[in-house]
PDB file of N, CA and C in Angstrom:
ATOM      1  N   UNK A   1     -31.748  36.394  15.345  1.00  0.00           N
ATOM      2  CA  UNK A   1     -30.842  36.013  16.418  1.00  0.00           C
ATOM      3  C   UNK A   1     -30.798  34.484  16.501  1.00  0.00           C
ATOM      4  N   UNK A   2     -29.909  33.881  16.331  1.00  0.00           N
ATOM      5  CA  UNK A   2     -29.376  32.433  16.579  1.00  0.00           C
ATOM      6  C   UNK A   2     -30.057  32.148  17.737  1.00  0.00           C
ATOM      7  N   UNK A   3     -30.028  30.470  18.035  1.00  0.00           N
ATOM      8  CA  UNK A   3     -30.389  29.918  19.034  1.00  0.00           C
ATOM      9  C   UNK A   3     -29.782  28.574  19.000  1.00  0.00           C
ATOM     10  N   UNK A   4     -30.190  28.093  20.218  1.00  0.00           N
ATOM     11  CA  UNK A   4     -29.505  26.942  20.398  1.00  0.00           C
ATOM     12  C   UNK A   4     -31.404  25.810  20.571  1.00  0.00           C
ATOM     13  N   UNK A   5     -31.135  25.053  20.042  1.00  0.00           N
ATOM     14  CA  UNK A   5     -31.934  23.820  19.570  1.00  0.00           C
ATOM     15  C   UNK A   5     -32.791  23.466  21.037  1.00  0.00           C
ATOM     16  N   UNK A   6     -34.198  23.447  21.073  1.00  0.00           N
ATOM     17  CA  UNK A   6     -34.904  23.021  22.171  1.00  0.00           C
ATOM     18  C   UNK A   6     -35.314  21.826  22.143  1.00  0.00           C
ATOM     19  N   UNK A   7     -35.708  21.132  20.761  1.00  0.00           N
ATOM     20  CA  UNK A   7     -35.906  19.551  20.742  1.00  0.00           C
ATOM     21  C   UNK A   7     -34.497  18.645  20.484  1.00  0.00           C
ATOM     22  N   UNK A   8     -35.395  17.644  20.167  1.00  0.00           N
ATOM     23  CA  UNK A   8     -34.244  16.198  19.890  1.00  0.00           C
ATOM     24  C   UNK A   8     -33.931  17.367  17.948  1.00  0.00           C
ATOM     25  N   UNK A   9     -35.103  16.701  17.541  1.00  0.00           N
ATOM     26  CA  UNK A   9     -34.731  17.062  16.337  1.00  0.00           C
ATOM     27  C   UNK A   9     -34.452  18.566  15.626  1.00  0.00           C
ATOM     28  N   UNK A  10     -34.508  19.291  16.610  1.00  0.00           N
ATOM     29  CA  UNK A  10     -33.640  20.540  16.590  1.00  0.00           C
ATOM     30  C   UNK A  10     -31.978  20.100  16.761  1.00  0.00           C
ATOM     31  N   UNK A  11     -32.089  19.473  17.851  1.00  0.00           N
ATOM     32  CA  UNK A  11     -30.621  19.451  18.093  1.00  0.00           C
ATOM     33  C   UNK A  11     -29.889  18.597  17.038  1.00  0.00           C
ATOM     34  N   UNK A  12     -30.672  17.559  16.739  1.00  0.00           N
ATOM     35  CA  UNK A  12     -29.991  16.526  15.146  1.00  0.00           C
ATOM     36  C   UNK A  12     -29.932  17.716  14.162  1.00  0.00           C
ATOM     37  N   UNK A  13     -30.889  18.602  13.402  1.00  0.00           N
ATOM     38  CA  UNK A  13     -30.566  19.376  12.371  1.00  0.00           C
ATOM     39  C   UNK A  13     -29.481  19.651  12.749  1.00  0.00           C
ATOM     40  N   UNK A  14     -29.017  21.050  14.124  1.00  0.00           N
ATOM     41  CA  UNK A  14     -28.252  22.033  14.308  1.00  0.00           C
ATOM     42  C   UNK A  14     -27.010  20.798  14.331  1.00  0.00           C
ATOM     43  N   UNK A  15     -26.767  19.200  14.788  1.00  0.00           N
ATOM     44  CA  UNK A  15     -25.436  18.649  14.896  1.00  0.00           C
ATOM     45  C   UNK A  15     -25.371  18.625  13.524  1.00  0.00           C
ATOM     46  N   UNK A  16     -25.740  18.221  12.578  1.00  0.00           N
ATOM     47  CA  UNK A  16     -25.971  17.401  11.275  1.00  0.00           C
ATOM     48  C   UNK A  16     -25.299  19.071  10.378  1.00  0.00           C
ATOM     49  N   UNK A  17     -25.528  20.263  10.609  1.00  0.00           N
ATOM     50  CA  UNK A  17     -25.273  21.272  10.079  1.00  0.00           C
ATOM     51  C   UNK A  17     -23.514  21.423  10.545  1.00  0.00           C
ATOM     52  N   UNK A  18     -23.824  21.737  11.598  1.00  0.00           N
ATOM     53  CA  UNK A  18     -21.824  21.601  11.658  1.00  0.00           C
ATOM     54  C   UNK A  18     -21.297  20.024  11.822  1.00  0.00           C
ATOM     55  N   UNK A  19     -21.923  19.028  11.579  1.00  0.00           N
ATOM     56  CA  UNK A  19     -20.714  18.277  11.087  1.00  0.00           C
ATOM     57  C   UNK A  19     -20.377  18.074   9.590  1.00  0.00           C
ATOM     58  N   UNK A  20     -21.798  18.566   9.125  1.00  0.00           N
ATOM     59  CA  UNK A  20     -21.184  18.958   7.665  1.00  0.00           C
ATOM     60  C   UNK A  20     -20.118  19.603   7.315  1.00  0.00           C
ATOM     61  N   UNK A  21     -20.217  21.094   7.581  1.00  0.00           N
ATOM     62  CA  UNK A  21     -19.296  21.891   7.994  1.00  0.00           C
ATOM     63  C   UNK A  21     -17.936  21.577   8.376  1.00  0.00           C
ATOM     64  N   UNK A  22     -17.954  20.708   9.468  1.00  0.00           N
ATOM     65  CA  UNK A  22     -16.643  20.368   9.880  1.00  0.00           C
ATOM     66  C   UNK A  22     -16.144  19.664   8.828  1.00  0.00           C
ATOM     67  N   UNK A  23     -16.700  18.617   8.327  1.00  0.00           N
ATOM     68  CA  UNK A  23     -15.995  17.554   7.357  1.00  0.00           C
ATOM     69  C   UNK A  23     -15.788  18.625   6.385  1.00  0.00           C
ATOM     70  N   UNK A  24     -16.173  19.232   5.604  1.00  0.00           N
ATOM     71  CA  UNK A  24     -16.058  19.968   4.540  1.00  0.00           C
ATOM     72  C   UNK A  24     -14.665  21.157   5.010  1.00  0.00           C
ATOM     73  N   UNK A  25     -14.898  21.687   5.794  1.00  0.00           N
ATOM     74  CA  UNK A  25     -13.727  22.452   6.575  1.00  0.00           C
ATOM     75  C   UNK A  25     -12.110  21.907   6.459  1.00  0.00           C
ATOM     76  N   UNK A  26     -12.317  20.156   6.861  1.00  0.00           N
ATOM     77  CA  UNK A  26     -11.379  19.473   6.845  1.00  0.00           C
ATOM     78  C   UNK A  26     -10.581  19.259   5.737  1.00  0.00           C
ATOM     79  N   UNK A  27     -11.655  19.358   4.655  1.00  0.00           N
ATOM     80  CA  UNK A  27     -10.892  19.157   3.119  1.00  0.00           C
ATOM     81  C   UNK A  27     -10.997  20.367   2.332  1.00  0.00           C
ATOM     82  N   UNK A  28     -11.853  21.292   2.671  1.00  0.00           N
ATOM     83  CA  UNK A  28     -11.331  22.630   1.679  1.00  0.00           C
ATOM     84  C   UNK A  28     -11.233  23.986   2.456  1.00  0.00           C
ATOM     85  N   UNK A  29     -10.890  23.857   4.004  1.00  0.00           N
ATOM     86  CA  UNK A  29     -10.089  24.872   4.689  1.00  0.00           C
ATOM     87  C   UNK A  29     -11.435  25.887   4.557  1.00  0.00           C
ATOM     88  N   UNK A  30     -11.723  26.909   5.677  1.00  0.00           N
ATOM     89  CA  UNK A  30     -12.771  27.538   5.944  1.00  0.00           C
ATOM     90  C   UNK A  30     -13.178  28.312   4.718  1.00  0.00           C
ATOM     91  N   UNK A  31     -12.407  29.034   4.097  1.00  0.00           N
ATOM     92  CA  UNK A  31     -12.779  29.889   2.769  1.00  0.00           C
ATOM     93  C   UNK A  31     -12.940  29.244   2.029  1.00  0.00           C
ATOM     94  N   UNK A  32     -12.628  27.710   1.225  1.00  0.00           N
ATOM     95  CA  UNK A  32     -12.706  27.027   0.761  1.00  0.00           C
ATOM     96  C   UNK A  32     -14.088  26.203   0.874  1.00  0.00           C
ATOM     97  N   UNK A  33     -14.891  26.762   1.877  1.00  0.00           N
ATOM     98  CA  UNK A  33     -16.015  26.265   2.241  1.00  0.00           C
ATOM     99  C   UNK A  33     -17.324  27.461   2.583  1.00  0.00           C
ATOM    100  N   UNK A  34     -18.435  27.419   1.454  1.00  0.00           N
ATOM    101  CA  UNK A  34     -19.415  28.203   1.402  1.00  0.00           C
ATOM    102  C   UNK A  34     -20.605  27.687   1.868  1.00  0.00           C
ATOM    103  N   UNK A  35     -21.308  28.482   2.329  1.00  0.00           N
ATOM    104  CA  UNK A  35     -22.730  28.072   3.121  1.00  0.00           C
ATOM    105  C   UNK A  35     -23.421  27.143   2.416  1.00  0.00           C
ATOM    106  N   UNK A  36     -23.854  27.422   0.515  1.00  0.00           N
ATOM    107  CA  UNK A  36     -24.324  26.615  -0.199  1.00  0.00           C
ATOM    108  C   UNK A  36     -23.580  24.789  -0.211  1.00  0.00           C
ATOM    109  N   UNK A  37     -21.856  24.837   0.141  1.00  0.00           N
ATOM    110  CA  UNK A  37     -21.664  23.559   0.651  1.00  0.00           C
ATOM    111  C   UNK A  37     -22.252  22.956   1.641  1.00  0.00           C
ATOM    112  N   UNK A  38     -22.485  23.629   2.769  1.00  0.00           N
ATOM    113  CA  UNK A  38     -22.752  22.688   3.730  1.00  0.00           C
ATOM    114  C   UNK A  38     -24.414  22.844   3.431  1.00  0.00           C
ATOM    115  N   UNK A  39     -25.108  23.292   3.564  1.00  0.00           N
ATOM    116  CA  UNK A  39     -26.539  23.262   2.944  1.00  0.00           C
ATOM    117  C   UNK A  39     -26.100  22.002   2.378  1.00  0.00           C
ATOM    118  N   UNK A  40     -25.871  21.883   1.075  1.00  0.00           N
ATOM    119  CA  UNK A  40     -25.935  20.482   0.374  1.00  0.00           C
ATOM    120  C   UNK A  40     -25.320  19.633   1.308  1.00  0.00           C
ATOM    121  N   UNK A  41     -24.588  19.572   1.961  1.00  0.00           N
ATOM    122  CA  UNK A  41     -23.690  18.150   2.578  1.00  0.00           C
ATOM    123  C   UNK A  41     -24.822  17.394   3.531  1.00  0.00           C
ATOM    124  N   UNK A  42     -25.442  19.010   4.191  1.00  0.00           N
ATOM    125  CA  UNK A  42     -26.324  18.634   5.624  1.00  0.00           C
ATOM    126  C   UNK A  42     -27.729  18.412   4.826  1.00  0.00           C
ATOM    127  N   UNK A  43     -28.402  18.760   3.888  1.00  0.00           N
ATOM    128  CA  UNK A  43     -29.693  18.062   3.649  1.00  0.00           C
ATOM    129  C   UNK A  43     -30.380  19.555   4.099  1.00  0.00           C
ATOM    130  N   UNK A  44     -29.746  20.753   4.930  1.00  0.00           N
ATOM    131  CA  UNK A  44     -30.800  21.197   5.524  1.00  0.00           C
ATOM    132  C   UNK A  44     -31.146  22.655   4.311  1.00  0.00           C
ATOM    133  N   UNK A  45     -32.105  23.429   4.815  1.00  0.00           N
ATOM    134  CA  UNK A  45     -32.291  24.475   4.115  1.00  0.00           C
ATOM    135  C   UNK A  45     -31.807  25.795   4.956  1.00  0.00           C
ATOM    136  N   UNK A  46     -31.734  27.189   3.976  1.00  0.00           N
ATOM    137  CA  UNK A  46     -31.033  28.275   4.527  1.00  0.00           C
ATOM    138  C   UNK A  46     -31.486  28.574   5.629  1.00  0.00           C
ATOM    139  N   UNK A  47     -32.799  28.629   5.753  1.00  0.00           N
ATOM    140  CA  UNK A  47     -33.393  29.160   7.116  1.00  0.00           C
ATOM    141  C   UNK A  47     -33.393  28.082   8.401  1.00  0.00           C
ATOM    142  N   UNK A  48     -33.155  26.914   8.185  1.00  0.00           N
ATOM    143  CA  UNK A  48     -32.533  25.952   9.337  1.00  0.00           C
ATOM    144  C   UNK A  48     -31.109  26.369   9.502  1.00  0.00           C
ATOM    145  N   UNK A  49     -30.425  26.557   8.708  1.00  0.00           N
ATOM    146  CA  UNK A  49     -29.111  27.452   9.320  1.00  0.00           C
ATOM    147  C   UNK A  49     -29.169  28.612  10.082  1.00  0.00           C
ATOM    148  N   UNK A  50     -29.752  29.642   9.486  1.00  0.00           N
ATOM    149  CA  UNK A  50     -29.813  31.109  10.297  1.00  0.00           C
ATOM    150  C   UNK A  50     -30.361  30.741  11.601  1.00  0.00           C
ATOM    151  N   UNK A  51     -31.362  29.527  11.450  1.00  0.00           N
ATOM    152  CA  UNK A  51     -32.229  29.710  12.438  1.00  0.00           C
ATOM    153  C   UNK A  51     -31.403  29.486  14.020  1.00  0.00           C
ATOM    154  N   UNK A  52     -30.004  28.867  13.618  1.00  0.00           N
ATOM    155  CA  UNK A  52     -29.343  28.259  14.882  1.00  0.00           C
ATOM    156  C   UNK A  52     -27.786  29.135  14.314  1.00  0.00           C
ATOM    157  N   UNK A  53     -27.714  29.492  13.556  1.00  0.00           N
ATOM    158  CA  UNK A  53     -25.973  30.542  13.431  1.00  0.00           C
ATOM    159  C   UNK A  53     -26.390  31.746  12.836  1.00  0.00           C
ATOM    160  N   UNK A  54     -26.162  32.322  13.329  1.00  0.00           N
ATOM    161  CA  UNK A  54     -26.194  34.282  12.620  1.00  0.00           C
ATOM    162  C   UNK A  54     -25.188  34.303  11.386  1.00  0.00           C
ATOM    163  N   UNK A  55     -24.206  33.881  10.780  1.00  0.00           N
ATOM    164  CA  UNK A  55     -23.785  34.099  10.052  1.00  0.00           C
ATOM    165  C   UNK A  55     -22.473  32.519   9.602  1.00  0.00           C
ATOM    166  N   UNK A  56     -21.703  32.943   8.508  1.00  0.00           N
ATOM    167  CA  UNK A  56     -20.719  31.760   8.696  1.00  0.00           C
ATOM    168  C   UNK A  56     -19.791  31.744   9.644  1.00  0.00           C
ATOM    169  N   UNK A  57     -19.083  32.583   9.794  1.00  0.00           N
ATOM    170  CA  UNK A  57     -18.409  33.231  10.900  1.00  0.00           C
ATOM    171  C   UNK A  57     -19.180  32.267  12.556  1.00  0.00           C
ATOM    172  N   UNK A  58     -20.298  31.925  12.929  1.00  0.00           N
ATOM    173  CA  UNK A  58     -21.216  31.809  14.263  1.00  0.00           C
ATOM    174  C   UNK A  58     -21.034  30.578  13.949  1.00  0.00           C
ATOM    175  N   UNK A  59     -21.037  29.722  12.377  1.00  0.00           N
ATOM    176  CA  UNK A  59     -21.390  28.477  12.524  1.00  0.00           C
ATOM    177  C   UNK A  59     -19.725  27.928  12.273  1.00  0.00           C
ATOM    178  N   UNK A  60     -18.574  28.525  12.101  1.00  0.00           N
ATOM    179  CA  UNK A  60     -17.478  28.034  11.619  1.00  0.00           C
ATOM    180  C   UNK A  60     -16.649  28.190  13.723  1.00  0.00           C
ATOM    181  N   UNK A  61     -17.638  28.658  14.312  1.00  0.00           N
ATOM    182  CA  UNK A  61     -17.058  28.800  15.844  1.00  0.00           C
ATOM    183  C   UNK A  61     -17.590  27.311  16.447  1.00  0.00           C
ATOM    184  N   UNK A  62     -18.788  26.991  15.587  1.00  0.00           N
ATOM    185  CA  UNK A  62     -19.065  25.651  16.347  1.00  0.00           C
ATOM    186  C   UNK A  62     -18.441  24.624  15.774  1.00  0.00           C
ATOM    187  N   UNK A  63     -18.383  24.706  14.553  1.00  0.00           N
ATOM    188  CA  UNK A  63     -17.016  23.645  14.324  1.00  0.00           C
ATOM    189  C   UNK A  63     -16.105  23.534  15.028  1.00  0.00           C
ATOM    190  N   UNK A  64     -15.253  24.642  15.309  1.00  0.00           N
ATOM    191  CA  UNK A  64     -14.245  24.593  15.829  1.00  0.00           C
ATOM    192  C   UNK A  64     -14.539  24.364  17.567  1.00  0.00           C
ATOM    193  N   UNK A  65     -15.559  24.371  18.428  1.00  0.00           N
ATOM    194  CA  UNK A  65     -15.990  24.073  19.401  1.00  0.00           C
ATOM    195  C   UNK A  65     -15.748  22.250  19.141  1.00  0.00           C
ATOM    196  N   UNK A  66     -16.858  21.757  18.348  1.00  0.00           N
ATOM    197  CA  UNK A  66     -17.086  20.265  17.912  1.00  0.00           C
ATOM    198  C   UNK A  66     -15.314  20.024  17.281  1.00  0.00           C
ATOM    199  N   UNK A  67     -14.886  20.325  16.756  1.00  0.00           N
ATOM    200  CA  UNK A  67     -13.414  19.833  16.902  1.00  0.00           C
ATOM    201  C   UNK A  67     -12.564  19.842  18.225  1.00  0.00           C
ATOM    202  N   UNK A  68     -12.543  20.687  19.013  1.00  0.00           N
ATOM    203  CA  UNK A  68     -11.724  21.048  20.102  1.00  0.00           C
ATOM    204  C   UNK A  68     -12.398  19.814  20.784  1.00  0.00           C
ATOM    205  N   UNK A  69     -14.045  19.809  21.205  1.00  0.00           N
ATOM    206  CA  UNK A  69     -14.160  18.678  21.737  1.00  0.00           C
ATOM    207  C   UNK A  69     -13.693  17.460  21.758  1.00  0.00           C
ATOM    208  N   UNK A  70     -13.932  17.102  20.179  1.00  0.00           N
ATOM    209  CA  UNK A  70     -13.523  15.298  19.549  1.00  0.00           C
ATOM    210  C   UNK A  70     -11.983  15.194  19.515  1.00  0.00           C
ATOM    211  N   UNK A  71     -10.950  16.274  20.156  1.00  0.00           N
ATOM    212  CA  UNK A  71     -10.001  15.828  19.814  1.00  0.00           C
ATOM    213  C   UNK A  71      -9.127  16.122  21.252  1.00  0.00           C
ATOM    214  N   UNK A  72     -10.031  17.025  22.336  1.00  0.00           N
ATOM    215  CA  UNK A  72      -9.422  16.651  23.920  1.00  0.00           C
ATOM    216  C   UNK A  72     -10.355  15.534  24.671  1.00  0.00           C
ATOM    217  N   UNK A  73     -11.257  15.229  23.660  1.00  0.00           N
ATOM    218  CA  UNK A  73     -12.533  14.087  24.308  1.00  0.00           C
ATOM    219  C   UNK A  73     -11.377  12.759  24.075  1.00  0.00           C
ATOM    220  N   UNK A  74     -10.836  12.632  22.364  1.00  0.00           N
ATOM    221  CA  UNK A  74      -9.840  11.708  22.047  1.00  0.00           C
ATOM    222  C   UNK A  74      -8.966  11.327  23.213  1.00  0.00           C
ATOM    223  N   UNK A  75      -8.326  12.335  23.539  1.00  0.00           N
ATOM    224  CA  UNK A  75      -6.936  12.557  23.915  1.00  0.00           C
ATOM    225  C   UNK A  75      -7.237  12.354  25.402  1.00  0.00           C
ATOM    226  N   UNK A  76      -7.928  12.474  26.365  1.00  0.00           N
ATOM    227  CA  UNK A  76      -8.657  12.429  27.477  1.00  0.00           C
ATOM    228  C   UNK A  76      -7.799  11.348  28.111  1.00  0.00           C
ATOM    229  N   UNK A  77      -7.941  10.138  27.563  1.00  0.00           N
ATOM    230  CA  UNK A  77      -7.386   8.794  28.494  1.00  0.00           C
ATOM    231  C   UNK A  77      -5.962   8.575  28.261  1.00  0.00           C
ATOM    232  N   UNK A  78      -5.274   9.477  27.398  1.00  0.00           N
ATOM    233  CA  UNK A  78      -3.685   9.624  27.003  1.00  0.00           C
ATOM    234  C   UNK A  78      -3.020  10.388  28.158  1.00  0.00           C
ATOM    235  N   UNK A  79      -4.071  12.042  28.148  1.00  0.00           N
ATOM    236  CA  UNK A  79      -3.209  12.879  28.757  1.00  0.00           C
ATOM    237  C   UNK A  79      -3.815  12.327  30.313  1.00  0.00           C
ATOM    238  N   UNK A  80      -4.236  11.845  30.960  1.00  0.00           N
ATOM    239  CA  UNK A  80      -4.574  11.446  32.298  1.00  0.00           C
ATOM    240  C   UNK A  80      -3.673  10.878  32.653  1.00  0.00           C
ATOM    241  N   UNK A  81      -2.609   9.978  32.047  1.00  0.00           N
ATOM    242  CA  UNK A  81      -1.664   9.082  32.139  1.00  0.00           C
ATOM    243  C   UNK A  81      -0.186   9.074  31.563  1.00  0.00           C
ATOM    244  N   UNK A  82      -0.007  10.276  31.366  1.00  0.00           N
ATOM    245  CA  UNK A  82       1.224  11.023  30.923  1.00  0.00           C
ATOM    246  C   UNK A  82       1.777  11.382  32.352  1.00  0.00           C
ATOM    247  N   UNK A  83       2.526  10.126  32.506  1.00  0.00           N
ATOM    248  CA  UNK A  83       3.432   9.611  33.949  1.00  0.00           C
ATOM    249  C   UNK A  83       4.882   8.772  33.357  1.00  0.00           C
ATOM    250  N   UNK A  84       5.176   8.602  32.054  1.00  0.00           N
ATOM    251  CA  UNK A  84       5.965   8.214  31.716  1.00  0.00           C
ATOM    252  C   UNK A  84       6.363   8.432  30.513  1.00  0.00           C
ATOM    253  N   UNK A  85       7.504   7.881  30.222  1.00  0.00           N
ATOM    254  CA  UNK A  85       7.862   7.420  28.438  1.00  0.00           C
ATOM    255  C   UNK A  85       7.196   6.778  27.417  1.00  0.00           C
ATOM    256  N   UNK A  86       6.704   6.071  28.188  1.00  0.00           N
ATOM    257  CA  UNK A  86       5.900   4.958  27.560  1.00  0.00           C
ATOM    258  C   UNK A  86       4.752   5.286  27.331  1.00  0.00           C
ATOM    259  N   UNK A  87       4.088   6.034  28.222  1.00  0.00           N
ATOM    260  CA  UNK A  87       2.877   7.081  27.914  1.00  0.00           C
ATOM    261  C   UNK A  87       3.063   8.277  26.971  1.00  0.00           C
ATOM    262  N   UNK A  88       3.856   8.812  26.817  1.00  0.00           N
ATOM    263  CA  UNK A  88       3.990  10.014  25.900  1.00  0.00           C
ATOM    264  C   UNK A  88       4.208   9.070  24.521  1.00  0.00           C
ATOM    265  N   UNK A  89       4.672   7.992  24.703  1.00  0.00           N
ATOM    266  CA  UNK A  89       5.052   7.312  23.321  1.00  0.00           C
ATOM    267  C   UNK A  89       3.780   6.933  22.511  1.00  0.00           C
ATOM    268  N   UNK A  90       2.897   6.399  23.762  1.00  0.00           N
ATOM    269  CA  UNK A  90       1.071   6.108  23.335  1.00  0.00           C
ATOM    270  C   UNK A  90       0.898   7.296  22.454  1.00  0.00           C
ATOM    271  N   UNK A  91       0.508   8.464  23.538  1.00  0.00           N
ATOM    272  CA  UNK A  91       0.309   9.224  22.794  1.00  0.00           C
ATOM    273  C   UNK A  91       0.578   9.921  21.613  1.00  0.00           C
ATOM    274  N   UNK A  92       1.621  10.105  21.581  1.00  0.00           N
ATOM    275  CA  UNK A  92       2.311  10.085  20.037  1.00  0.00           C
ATOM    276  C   UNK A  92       2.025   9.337  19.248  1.00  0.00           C
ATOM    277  N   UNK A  93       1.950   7.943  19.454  1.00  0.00           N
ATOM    278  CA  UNK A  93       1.372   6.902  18.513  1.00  0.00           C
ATOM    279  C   UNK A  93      -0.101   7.251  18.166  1.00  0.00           C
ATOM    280  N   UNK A  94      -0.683   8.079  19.204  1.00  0.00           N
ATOM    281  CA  UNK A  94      -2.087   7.827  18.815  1.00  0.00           C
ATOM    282  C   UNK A  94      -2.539   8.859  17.594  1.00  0.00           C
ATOM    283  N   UNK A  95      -1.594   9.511  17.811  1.00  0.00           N
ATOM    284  CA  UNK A  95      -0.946  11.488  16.792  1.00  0.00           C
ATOM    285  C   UNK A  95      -1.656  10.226  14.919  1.00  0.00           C
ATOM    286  N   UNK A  96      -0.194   9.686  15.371  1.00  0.00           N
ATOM    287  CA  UNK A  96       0.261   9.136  14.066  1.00  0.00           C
ATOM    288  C   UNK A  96      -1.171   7.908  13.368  1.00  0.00           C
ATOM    289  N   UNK A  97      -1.258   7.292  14.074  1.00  0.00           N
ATOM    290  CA  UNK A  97      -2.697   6.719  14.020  1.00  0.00           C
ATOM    291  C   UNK A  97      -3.839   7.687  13.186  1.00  0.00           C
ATOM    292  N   UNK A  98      -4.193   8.694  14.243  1.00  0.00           N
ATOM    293  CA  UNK A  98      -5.127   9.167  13.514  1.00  0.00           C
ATOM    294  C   UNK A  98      -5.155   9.928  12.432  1.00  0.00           C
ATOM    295  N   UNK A  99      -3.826  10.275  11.909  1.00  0.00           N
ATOM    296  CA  UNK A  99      -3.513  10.783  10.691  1.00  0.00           C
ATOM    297  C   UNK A  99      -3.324   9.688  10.130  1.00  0.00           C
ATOM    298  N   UNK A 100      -3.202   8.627   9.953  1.00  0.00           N
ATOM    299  CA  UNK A 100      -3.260   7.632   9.082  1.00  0.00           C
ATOM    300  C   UNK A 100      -4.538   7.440   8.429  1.00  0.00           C
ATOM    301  N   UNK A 101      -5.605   7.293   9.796  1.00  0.00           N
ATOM    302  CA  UNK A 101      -7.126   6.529   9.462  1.00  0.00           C
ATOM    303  C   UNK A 101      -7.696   7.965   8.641  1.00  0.00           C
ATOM    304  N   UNK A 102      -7.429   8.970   9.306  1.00  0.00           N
ATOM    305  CA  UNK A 102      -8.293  10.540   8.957  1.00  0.00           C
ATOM    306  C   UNK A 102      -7.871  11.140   7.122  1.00  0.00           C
ATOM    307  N   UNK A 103      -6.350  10.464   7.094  1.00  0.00           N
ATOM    308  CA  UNK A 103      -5.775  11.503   6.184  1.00  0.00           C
ATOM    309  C   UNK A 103      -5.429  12.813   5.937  1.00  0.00           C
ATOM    310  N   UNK A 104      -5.716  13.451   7.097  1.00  0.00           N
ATOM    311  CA  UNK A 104      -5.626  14.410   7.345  1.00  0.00           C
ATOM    312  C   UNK A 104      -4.461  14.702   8.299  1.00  0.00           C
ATOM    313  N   UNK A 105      -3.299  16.142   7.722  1.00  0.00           N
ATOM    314  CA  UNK A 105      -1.772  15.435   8.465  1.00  0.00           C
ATOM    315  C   UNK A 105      -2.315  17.072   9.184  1.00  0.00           C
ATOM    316  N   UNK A 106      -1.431  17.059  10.663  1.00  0.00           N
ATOM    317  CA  UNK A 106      -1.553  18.114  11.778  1.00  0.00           C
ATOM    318  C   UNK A 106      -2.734  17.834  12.238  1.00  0.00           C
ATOM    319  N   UNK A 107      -2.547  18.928  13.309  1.00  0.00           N
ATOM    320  CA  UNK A 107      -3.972  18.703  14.180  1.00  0.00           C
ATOM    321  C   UNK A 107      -5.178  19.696  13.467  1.00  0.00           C
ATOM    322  N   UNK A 108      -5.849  19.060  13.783  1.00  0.00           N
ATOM    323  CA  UNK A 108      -7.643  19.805  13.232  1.00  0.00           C
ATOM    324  C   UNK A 108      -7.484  20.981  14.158  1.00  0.00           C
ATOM    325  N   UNK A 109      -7.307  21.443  15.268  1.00  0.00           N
ATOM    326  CA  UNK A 109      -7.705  22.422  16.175  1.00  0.00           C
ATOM    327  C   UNK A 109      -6.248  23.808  15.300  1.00  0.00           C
ATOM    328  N   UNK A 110      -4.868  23.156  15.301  1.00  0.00           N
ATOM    329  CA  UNK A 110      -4.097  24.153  14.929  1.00  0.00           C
ATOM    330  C   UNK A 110      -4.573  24.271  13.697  1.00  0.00           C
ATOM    331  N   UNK A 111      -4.852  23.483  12.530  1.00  0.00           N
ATOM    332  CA  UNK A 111      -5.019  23.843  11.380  1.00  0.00           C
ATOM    333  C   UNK A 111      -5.969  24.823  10.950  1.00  0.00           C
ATOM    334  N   UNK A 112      -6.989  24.917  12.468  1.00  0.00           N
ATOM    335  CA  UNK A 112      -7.910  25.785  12.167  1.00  0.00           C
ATOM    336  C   UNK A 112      -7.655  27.093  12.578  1.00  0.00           C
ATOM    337  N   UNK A 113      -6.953  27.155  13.937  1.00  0.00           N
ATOM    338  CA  UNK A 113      -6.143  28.524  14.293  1.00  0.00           C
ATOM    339  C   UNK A 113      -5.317  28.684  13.118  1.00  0.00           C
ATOM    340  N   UNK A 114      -4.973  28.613  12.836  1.00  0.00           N
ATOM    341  CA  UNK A 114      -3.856  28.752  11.274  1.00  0.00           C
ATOM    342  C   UNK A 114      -4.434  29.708  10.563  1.00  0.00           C
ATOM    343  N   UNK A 115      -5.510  29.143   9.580  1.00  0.00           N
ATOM    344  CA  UNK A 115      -6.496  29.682   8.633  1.00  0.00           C
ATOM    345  C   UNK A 115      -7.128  30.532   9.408  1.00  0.00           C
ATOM    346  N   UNK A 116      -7.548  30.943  10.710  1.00  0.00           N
ATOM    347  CA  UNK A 116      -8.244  31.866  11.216  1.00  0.00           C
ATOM    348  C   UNK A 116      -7.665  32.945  11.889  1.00  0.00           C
ATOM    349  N   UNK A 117      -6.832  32.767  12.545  1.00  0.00           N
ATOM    350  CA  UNK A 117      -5.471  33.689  13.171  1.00  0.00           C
ATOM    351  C   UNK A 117      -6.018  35.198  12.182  1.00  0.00           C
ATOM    352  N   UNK A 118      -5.477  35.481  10.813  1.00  0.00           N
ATOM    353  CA  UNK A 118      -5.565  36.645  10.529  1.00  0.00           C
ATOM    354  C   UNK A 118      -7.028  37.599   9.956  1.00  0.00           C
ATOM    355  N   UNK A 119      -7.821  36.697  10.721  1.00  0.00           N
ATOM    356  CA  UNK A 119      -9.031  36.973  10.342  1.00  0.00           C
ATOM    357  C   UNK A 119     -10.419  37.232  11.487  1.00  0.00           C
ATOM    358  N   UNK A 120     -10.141  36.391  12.239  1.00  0.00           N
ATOM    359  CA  UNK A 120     -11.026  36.482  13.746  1.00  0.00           C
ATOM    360  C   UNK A 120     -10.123  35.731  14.774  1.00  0.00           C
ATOM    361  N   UNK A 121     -10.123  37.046  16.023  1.00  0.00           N
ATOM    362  CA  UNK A 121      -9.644  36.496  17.694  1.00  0.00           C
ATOM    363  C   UNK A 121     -10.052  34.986  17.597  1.00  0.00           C
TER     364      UNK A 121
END
C-alpha cells in the first residue's frame, strides 16, 4: 500500500520521482513513458517507487496533480485580475511565453486529459 512521505527526505525522493515522471511525460506522452524511465531519470530504485505509488497508473495521478498545481499556481496572479482587455491580453501573452521557454505547444493539464480520457476517469 502506497504512502505519502513522513520525512524531509522521504518527501525529496517521492518529489524527485514524479518530477521525473512529469518531465519525461512531457516529451514522450504517458505510454511513451515506462517505470524503468523514470527510475533512471529520478536516481531512485523500484522499491522507493512502490514504496510511495501502487502502480504507474498512482504515480502518473501525481503528475498530473504536480502539473495542475504549477500551472493554476502560474496562472494565479493573471486570473485574479481578469477585469479587463488588457488583462486577458497578459494572460494570453503569458500562454505564448511559456510555450516559447517550455517548447512544449498546448497546455500540460489538457494534453494530459487527452492521452488519458480513453483510458482512466
Amino acid at each position: 500500500m502506497p504512502k505519502e512521505p513522513t520525512t524531509e527526505r522521504g518527501r525529496q525522493s517521492r518529489d524527485r520521482i514524479v518530477e521525473a515522471a512529469a518531465d519525461l511525460v512531457a516529451v514522450r506522452g504517458v505510454e511513451g513513458t515506462g517505470i524503468d524511465h523514470v527510475l533512471a531519470a529520478a536516481g531512485a530504485s523500484k522499491s522507493q517507487l512502490y514504496h510511495y505509488f501502487a502502480d504507474k497508473d498512482d504515480l502518473i495521478r501525481a503528475v498530473i496533480a504536480r502539473r495542475f498545481d504549477q500551472v493554476i499556481g502560474g496562472q494565479a496572479p493573471f486570473l485574479a485580475r481578469l477585469d479587463s482587455w488588457a488583462a486577458i491580453r497578459r494572460w494570453l501573452d503569458m500562454f505564448v511565453d511559456q510555450t516559447e521557454v517550455t517548447g512544449h505547444h498546448g497546455c500540460p493539464i489538457g494534453n494530459l486529459a487527452n492521452e488519458l480520457a480513453d483510458r482512466d476517469d
